[in-house]
C-alpha atoms as a PDB file:
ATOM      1  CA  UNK A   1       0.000   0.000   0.000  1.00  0.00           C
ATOM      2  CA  UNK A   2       0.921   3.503  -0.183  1.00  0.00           C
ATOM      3  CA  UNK A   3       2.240   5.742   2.842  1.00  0.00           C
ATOM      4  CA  UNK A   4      -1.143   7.204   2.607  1.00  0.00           C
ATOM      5  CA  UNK A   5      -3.406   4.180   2.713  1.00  0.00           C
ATOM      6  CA  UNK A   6      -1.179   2.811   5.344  1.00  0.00           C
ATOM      7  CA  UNK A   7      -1.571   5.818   7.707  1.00  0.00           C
ATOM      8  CA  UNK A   8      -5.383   5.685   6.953  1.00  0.00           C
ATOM      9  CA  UNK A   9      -5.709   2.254   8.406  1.00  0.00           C
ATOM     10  CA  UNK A  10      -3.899   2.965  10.789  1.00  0.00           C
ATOM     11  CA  UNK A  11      -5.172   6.080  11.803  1.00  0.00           C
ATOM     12  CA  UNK A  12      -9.452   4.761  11.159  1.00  0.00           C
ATOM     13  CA  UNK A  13      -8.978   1.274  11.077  1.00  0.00           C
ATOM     14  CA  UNK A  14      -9.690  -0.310  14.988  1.00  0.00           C
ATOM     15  CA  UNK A  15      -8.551  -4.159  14.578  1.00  0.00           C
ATOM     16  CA  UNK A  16      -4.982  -3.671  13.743  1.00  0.00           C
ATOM     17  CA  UNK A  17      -2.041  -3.553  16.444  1.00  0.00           C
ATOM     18  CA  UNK A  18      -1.001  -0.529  14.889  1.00  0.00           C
ATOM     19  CA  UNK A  19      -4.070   0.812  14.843  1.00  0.00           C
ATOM     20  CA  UNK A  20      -4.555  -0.263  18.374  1.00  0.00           C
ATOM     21  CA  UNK A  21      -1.254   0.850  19.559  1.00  0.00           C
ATOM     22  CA  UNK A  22      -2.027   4.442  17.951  1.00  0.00           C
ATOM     23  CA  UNK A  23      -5.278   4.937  19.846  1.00  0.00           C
ATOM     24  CA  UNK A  24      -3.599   4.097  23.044  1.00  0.00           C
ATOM     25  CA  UNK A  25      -1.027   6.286  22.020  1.00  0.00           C
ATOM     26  CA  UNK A  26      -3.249   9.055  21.524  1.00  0.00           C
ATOM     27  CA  UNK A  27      -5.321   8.822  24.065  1.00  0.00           C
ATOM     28  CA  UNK A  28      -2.211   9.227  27.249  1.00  0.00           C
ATOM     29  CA  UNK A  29      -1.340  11.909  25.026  1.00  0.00           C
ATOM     30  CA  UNK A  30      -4.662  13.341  25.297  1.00  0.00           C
ATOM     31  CA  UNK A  31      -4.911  13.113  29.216  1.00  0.00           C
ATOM     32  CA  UNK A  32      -1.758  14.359  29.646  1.00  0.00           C
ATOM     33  CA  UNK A  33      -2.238  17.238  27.426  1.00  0.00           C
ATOM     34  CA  UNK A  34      -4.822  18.040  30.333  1.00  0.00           C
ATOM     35  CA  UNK A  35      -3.633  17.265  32.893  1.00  0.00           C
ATOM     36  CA  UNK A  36      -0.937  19.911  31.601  1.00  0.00           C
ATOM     37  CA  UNK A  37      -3.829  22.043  31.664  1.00  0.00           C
ATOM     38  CA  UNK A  38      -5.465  21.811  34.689  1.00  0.00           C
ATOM     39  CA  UNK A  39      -1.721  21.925  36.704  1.00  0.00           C
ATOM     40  CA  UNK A  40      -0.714  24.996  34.641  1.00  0.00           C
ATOM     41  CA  UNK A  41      -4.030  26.955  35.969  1.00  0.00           C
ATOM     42  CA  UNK A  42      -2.505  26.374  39.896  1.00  0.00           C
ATOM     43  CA  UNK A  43      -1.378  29.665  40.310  1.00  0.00           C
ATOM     44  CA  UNK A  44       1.740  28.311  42.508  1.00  0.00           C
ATOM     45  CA  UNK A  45       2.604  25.893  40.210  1.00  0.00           C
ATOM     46  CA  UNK A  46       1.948  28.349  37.338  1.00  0.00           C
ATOM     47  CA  UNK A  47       4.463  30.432  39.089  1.00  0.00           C
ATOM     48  CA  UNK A  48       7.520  27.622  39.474  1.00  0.00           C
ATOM     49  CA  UNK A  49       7.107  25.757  36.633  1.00  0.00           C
ATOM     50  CA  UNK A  50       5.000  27.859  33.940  1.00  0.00           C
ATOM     51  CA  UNK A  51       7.887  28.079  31.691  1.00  0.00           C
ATOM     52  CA  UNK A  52       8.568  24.460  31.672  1.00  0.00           C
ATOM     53  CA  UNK A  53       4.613  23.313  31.247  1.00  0.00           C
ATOM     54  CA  UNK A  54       4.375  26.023  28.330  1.00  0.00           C
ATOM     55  CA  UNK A  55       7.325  24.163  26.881  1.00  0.00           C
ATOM     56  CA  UNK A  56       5.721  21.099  27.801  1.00  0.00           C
ATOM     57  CA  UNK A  57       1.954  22.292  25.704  1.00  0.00           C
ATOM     58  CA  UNK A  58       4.193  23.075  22.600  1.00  0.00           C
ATOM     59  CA  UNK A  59       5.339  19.818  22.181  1.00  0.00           C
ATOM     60  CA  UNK A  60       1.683  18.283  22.616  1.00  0.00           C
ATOM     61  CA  UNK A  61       0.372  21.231  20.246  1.00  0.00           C
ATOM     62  CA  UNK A  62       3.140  20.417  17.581  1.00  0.00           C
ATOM     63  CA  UNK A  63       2.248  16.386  18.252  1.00  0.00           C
ATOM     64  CA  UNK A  64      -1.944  17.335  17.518  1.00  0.00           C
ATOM     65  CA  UNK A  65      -0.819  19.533  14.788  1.00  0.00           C
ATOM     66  CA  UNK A  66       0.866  16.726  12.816  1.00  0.00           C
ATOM     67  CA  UNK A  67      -2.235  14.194  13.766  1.00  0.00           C
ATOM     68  CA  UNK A  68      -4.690  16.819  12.620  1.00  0.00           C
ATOM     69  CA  UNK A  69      -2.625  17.626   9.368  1.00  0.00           C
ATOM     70  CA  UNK A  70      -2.303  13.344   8.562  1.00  0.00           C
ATOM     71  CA  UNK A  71      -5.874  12.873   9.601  1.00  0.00           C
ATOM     72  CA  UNK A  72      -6.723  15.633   6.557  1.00  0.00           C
ATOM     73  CA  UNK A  73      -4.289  14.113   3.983  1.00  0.00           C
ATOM     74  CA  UNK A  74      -5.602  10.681   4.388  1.00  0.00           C
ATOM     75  CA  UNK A  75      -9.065  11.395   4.345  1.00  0.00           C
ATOM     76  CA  UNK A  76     -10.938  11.359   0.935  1.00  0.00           C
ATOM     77  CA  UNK A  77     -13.110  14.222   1.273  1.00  0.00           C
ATOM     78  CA  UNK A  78     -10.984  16.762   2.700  1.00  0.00           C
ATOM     79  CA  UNK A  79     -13.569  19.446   2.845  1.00  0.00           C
ATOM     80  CA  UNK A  80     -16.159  17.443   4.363  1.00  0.00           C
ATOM     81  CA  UNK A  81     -13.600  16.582   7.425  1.00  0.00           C
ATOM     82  CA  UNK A  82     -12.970  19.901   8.191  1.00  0.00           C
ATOM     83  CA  UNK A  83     -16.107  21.333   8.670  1.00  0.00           C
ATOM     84  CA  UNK A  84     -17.426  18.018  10.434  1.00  0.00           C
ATOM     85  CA  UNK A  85     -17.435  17.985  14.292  1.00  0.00           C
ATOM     86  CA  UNK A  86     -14.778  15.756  14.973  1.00  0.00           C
ATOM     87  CA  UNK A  87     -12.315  18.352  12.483  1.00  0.00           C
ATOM     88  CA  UNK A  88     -13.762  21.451  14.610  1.00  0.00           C
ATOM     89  CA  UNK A  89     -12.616  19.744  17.401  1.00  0.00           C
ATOM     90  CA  UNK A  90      -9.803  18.744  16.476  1.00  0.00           C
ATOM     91  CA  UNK A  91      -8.916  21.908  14.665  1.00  0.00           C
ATOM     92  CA  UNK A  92     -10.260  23.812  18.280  1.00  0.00           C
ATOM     93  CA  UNK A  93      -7.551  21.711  20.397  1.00  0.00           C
ATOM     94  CA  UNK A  94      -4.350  23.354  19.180  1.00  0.00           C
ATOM     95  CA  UNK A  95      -5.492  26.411  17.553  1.00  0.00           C
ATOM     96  CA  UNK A  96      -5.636  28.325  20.959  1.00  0.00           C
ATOM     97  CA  UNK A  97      -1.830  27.810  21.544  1.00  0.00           C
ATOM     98  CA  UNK A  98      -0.667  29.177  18.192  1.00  0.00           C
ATOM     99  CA  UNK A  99      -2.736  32.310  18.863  1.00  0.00           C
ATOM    100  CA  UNK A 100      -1.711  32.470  22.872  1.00  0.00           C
ATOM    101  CA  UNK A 101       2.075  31.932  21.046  1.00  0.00           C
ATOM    102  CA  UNK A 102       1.441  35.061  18.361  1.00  0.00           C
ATOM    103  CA  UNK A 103      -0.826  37.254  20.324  1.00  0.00           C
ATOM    104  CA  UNK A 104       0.284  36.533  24.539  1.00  0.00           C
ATOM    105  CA  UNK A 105      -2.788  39.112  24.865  1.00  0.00           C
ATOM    106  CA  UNK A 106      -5.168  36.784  24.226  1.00  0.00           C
ATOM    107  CA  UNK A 107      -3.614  34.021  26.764  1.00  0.00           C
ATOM    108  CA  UNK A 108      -7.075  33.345  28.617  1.00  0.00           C
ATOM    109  CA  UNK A 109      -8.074  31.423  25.520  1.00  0.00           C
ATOM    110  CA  UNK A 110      -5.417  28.886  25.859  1.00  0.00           C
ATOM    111  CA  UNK A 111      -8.706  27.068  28.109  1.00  0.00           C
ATOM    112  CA  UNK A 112     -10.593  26.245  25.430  1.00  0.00           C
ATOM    113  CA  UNK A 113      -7.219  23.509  24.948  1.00  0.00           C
ATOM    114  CA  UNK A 114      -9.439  21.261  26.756  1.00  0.00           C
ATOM    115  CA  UNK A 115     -11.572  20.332  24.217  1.00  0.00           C
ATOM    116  CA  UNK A 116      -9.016  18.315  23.575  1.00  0.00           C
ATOM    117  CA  UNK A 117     -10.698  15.836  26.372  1.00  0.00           C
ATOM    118  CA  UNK A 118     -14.031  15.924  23.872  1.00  0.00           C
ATOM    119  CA  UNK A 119     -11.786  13.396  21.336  1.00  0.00           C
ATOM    120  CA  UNK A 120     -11.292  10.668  23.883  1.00  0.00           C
ATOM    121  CA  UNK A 121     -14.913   9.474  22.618  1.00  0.00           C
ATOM    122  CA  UNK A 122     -13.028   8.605  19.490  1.00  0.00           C
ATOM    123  CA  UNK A 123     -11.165   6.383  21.838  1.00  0.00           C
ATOM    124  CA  UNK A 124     -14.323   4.478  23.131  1.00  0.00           C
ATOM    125  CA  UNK A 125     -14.099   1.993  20.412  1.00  0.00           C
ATOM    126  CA  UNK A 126     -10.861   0.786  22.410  1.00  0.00           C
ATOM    127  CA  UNK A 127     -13.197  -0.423  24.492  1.00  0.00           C
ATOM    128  CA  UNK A 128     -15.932  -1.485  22.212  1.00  0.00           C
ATOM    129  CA  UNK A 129     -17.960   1.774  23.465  1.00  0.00           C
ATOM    130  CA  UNK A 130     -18.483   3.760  20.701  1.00  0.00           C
ATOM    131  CA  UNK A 131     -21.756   1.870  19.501  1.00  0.00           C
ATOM    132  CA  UNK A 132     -23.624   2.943  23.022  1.00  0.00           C
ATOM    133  CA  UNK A 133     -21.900   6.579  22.758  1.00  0.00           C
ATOM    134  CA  UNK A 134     -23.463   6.756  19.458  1.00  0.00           C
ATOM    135  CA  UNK A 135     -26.465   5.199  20.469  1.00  0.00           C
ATOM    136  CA  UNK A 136     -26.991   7.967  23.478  1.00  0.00           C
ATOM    137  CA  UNK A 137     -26.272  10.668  21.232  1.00  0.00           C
ATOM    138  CA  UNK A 138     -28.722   9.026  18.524  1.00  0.00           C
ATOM    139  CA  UNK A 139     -31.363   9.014  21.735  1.00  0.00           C
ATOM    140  CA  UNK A 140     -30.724  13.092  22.525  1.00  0.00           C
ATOM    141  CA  UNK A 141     -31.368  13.715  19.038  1.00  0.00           C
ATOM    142  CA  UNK A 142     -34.566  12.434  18.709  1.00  0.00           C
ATOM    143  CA  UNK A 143     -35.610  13.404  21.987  1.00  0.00           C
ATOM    144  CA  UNK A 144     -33.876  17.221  20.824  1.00  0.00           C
ATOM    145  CA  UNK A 145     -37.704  18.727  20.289  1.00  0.00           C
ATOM    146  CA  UNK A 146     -39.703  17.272  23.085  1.00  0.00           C
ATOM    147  CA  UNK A 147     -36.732  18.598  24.965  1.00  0.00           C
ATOM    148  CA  UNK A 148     -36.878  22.066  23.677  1.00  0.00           C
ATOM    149  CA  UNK A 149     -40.652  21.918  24.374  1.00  0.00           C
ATOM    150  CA  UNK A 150     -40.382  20.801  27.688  1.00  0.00           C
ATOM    151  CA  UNK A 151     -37.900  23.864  28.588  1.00  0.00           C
ATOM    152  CA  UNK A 152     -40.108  26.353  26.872  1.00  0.00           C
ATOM    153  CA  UNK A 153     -42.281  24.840  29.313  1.00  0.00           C
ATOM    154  CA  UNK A 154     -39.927  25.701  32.511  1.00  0.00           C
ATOM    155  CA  UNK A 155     -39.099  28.918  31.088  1.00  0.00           C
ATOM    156  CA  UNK A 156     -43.032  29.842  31.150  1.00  0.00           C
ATOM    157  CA  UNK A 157     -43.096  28.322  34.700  1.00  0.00           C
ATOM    158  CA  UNK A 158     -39.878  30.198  35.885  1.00  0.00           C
ATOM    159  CA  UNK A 159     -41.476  33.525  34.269  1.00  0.00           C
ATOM    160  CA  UNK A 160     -44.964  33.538  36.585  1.00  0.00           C
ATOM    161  CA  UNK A 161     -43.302  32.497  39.878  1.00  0.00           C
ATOM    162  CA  UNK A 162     -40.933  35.252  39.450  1.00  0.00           C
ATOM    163  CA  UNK A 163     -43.503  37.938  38.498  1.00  0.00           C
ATOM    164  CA  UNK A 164     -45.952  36.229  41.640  1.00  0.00           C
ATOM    165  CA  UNK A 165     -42.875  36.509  44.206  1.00  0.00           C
ATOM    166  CA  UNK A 166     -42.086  39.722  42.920  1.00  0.00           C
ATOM    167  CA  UNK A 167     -45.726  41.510  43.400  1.00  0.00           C
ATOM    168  CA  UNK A 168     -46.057  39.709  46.907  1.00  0.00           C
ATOM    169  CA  UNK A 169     -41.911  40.169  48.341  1.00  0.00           C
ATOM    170  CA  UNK A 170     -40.594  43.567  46.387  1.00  0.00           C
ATOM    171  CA  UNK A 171     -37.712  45.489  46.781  1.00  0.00           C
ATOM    172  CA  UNK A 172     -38.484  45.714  50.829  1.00  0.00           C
ATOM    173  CA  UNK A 173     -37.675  41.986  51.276  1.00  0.00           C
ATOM    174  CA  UNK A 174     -34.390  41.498  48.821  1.00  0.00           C
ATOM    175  CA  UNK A 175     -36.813  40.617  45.616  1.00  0.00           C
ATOM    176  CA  UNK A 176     -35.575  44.365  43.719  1.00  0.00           C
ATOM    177  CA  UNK A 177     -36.251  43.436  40.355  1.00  0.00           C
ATOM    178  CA  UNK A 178     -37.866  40.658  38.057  1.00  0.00           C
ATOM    179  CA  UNK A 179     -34.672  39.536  36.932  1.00  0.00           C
ATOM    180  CA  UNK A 180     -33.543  38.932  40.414  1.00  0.00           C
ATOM    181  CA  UNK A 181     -36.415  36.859  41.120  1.00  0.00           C
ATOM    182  CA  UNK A 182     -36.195  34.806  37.587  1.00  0.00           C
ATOM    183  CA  UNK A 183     -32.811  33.682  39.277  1.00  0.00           C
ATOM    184  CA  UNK A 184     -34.720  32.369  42.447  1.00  0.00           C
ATOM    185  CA  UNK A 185     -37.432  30.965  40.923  1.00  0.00           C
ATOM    186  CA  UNK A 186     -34.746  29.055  38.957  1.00  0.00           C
ATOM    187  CA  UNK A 187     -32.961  28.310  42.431  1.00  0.00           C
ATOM    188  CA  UNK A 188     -36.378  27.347  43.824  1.00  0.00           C
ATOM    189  CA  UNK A 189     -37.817  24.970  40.908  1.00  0.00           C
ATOM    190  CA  UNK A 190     -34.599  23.488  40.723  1.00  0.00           C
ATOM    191  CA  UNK A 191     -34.440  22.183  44.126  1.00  0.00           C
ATOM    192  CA  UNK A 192     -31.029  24.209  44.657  1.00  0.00           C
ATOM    193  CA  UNK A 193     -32.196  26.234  47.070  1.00  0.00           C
ATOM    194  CA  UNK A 194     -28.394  28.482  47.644  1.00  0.00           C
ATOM    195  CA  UNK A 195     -30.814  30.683  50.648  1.00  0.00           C
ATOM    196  CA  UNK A 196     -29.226  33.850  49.311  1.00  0.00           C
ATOM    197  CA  UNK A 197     -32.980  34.876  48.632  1.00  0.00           C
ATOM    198  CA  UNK A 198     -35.647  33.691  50.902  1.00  0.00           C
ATOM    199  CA  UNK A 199     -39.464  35.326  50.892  1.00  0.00           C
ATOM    200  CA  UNK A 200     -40.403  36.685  54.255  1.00  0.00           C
ATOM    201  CA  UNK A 201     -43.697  36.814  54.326  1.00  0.00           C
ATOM    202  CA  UNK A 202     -46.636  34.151  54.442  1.00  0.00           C
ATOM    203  CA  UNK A 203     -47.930  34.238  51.087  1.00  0.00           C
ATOM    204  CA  UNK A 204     -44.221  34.066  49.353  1.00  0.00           C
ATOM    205  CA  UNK A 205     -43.139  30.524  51.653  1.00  0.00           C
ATOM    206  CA  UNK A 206     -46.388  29.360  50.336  1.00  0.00           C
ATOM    207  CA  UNK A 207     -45.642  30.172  46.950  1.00  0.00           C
ATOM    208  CA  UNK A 208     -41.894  28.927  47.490  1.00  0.00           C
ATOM    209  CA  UNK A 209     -43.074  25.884  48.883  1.00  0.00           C
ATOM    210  CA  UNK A 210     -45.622  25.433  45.705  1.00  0.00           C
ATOM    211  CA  UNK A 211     -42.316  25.848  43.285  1.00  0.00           C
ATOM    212  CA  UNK A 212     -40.601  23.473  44.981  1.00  0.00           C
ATOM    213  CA  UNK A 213     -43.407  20.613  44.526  1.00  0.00           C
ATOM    214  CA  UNK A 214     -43.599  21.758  41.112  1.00  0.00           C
ATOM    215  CA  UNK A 215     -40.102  21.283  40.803  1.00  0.00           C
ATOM    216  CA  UNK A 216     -39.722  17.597  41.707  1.00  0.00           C
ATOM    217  CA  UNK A 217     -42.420  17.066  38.852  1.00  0.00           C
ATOM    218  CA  UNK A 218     -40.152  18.886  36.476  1.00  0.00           C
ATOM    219  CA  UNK A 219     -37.288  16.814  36.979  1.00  0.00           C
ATOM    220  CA  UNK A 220     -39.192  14.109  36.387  1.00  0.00           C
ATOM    221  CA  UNK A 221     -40.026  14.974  32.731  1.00  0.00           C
ATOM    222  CA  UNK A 222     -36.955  14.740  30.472  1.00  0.00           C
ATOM    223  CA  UNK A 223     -35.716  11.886  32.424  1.00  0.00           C
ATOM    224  CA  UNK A 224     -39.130   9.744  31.442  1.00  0.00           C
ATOM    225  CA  UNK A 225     -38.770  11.296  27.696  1.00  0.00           C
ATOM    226  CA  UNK A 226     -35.184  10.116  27.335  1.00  0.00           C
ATOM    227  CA  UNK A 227     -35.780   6.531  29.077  1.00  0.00           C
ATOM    228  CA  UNK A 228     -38.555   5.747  27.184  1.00  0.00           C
ATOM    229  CA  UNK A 229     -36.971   6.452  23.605  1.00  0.00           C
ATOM    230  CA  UNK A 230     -33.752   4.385  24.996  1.00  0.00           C
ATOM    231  CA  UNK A 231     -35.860   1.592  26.033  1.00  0.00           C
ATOM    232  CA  UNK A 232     -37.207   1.873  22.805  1.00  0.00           C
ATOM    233  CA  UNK A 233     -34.237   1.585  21.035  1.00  0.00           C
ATOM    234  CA  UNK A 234     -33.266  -1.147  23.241  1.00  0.00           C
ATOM    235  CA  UNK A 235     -35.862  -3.287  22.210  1.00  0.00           C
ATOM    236  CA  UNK A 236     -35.455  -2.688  18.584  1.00  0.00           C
ATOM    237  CA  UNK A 237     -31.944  -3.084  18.680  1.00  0.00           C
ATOM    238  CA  UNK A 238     -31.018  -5.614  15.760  1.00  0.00           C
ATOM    239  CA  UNK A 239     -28.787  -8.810  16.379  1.00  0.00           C
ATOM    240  CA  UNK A 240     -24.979  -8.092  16.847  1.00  0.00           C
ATOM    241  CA  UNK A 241     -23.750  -9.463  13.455  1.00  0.00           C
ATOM    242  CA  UNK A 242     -20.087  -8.951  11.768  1.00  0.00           C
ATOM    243  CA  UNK A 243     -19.322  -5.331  10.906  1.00  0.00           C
ATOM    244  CA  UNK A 244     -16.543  -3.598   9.347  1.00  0.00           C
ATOM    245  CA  UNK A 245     -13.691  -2.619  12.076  1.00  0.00           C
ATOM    246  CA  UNK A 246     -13.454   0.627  10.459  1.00  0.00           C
ATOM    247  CA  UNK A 247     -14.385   3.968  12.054  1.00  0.00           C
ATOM    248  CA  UNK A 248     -16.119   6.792   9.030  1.00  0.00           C
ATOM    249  CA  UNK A 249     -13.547   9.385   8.420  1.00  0.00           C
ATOM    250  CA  UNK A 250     -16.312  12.250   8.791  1.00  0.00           C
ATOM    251  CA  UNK A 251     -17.863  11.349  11.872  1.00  0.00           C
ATOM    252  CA  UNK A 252     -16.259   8.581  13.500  1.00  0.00           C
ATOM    253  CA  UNK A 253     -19.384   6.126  13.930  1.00  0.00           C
ATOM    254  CA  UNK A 254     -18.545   2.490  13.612  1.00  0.00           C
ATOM    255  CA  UNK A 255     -20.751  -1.001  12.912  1.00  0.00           C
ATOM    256  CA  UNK A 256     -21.567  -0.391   9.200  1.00  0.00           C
ATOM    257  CA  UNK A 257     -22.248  -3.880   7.232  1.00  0.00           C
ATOM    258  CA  UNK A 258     -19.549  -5.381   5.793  1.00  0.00           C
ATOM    259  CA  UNK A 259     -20.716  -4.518   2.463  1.00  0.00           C
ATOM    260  CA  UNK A 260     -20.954  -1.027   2.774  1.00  0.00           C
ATOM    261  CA  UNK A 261     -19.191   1.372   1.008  1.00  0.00           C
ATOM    262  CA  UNK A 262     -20.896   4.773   2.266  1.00  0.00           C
ATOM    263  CA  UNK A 263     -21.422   5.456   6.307  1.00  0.00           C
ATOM    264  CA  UNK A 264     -25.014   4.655   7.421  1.00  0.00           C
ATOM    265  CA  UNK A 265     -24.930   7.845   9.536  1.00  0.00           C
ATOM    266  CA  UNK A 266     -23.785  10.513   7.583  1.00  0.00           C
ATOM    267  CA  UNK A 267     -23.189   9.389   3.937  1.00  0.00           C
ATOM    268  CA  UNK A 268     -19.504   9.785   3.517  1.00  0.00           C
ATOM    269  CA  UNK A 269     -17.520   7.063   1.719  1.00  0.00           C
ATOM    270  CA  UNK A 270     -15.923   4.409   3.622  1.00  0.00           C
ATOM    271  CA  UNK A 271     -12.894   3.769   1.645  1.00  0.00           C
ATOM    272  CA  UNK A 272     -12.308   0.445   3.097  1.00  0.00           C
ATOM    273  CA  UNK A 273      -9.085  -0.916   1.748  1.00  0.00           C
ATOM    274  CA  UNK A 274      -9.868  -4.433  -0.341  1.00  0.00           C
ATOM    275  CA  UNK A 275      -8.248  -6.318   2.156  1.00  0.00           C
ATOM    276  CA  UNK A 276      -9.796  -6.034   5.361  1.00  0.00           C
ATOM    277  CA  UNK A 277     -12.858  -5.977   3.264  1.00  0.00           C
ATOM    278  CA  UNK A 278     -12.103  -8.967   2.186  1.00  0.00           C
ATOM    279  CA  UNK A 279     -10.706 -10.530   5.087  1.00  0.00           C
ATOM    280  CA  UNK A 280     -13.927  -9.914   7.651  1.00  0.00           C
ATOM    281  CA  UNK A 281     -15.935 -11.684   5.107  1.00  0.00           C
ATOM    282  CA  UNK A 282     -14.017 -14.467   5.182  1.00  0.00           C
ATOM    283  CA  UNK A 283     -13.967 -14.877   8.941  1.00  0.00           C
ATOM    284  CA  UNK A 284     -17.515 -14.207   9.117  1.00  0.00           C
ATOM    285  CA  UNK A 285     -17.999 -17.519   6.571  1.00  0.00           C
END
């Protein structure tokens, strides 16, 4: 094979050691990217060693930047990687450090480096995960509108008991403005309950108390929306058979058939070399 067809098994193909061996790879490299992260933001550590852990993020940064940069020459449809989610991610985990590097002014930005802990999901199918990631995120999708009813919902619900606790508390008992009181009706409903507000009189514990029962029926809500289209799913779930060990380019979902040649999920084209095409329909008789 060519270099390029043997980086792109390597790099999307899941059954080979050096496929293997470059997930593992990737993922320590990953978590300690991090883990760089998270130490750098200590402010005493910052202070000993920030010279050293900067050092430290331009290696990992230079290590992405050659990943992202094979990742685009090995995949087919170029285009179509980099405006996909997985290629905004990964673009989004090492741009912040060249602009920290160019323009030290705009340092607070170097955070959004942890997105790099968003592409250890790629890594799930180490672990034979990635069909129940994919299956959850298939569930929030089609669950997306009741969803965005049910908060339109909440939002009317936060509304009124704001404008109720308002009228009966005011500005005399800590309640100065309806925005102020959207926040503890959120506090309230929610079942938070941080105390920084509390109604004084009578009539605003009673309506506190009412918020609080409607609360616990809230929560309730998206939880039985989301179970029942996972049980669902569950149920219709088809029998495990063989499937390619070959993870789509575009968007990273596995378990197409072993004759496919475009991705179930997204339409891109597979590109399956002949030989482990070839090979997993021979083992699967």
């Amino acid at each position: 094979m060519t270099i390029r067809r043997t980086l792109e098994v390597i790099i999307f193909g899941t059954d080979t050691p050096a496929g293997r061996a470059f997930d593992i790879a990737l993922l320590v490299l990953i978590l300690a990217s991090v883990l760089t992260v998270m130490i750098d933001s200590v402010p005493h550590i910052n202070t000993a060693y920030g010279s050293s852990l900067w050092q430290l993020e331009i290696v990992f940064t230079a290590l992405f930047t050659i990943e992202y940069l094979t990742r685009l020459w090995c995949t087919e449809r170029r285009r179509a990687y980099f405006f996909s989610f997985w290629g905004m991610v990964d673009l989004l985990a090492i741009l912040p450090t060249y602009i920290a590097f160019f323009s030290p002014q705009a340092g607070p930005l170097v955070v959004v480096r942890l997105l790099r802990m968003v592409r250890v999901f790629r890594i799930l199918r180490l672990m034979t995960l990635f069909k129940e990631l994919n299956e959850i995120v298939g569930v929030l999708r089609n669950t997306a509108r009741s969803i965005l009813v049910f908060l339109i919902i909440v939002m009317i619900v936060v509304i009124v008991f704001a404008c109720v606790i308002y009228v009966i508390e005011g500005p005399a008992n800590g309640f100065d403005s309806i925005p102020l009181s959207i926040y503890w009706a959120v506090v309230t409903i929610t079942t938070v309950g941080y105390g920084d507000l509390v109604p004084q009189t009578a009539a605003g514990r009673f309506v506190a108390g009412f918020g609080m029962l409607v609360g616990y029926s809230i929560i309730a809500v998206p939880t039985a929306i989301i179970t029942r289209e996972l049980w669902e799913r569950i149920n219709e779930r088809e029998s495990p058979g063989a499937t390619l060990p070959w993870s789509c380019p575009i968007c990273e979902n596995q378990g197409h058939s072993l004759d496919a040649m475009h991705c179930k999920h997204c339409g891109s084209a597979l590109d399956v070399p002949r030989g482990i095409r070839e090979r997993m329909k021979h083992d699967a008789g």
